[in-house]
Protein backbone atom coordinates (compact mmCIF):
# COMPACT_ATOMS: atom_id res chain seq x y z
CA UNK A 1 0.00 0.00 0.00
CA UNK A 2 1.31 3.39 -1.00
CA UNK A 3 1.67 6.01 1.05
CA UNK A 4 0.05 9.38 -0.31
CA UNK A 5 0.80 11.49 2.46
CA UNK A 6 4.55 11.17 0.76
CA UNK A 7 3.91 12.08 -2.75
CA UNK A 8 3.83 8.36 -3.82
CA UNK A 9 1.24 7.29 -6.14
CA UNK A 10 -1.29 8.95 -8.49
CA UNK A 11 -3.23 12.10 -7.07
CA UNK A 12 -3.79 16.12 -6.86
CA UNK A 13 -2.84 18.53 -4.66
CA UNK A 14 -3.14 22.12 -4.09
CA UNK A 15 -0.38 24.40 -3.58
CA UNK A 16 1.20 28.29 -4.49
CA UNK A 17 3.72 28.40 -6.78
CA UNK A 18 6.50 30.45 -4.65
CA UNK A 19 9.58 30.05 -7.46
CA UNK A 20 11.01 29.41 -10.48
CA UNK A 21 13.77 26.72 -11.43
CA UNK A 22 16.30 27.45 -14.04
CA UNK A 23 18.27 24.57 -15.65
CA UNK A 24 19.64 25.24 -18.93
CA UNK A 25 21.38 22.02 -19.11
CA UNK A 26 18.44 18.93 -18.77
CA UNK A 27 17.68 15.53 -20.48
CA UNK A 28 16.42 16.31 -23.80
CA UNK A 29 13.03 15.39 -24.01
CA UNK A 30 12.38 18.35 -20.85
CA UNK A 31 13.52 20.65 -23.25
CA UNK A 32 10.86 23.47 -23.15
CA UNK A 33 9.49 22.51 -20.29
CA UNK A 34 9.15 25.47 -17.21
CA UNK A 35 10.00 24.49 -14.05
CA UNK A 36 8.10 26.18 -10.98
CA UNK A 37 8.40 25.56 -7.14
CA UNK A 38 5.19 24.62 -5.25
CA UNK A 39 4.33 24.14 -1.85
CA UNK A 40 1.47 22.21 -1.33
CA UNK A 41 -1.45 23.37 1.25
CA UNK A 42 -4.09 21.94 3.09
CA UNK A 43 -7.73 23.09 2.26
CA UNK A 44 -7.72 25.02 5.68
CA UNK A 45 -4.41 27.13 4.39
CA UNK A 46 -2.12 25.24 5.97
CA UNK A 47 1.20 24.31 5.03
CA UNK A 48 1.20 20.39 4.70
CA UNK A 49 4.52 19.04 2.89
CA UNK A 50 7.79 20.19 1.96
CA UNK A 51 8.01 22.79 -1.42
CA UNK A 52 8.65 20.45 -4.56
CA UNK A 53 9.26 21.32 -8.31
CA UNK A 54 6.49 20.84 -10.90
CA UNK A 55 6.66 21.04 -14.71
CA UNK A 56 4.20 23.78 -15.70
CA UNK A 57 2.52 23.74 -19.30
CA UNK A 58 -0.35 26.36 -18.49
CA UNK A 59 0.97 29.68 -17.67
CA UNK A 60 1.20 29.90 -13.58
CA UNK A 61 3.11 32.43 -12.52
CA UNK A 62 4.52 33.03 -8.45
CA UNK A 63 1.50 33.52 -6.49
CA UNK A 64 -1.04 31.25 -8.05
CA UNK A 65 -2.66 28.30 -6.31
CA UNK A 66 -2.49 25.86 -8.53
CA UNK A 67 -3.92 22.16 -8.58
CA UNK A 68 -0.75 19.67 -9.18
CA UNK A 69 -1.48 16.26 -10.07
CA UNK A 70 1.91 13.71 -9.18
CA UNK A 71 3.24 10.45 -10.28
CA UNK A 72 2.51 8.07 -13.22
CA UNK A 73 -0.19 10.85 -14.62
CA UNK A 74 2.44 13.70 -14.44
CA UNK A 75 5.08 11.42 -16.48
CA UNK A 76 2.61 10.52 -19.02
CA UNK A 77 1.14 14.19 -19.77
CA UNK A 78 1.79 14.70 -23.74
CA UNK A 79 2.82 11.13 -25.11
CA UNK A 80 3.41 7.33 -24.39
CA UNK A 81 6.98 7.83 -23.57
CA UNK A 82 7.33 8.87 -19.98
CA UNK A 83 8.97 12.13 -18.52
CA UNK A 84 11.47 11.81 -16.11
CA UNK A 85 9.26 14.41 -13.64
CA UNK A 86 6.83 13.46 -11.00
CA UNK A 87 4.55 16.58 -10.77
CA UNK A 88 2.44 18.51 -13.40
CA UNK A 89 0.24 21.80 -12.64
CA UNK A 90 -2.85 21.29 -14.51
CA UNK A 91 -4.94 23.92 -13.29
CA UNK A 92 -4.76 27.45 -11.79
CA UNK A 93 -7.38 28.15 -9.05
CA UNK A 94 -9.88 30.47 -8.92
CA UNK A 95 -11.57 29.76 -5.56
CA UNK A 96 -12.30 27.21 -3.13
CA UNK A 97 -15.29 26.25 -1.33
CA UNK A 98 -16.09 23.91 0.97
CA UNK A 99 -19.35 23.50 2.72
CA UNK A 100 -18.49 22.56 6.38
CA UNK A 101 -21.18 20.42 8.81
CA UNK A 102 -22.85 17.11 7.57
CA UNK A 103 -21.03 14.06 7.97
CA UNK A 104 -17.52 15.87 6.57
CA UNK A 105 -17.26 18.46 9.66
């Protein structure tokens, strides 16, 4: 069993984007690609994990919350070879809203 609290496995997070990654010298097939740093948050604003690096295709820029999807989905984004990377924004975020009470709170 994997543990997702890590960054193992196949799911999203949310995070800002707090910096930018420059590398002019990479593996070929990551030419292109922009490099941002994230650091992922709870939904109550917390900070939950340690800042990571994510392979941005959309246009985030420092300050966006972003929704970062890791693992085998992030490696697989444009063909059937895998990417040597491990986490993909795929979204910028608006807003959030979560209805509290019920069963969840």
């Amino acid at each position: 069993m994997r543990d997702r609290r890590r960054g193992s496995g196949c799911f999203m997070k949310i995070g800002t984007v707090i910096g930018n990654v420059w590398a002019t010298r990479k593996e070929d097939n990551l030419r292109g690609l922009k490099f941002l740093v994230v650091q992922p948050e709870l939904l109550n604003k917390s900070n939950n994990d340690s800042s990571f690096i994510a392979v941005d295709r959309i246009g985030a820029g420092i300050g966006d919350k972003v929704m970062v999807t890791q693992g085998s989905a992030a490696a697989h984004m444009a063909s059937d070879t895998p990417l040597p990377i491990d986490a993909i924004i795929i979204g910028i975020i608006d807003s959030v809203d979560i209805e509290r009470g019920g069963e969840n709170g």
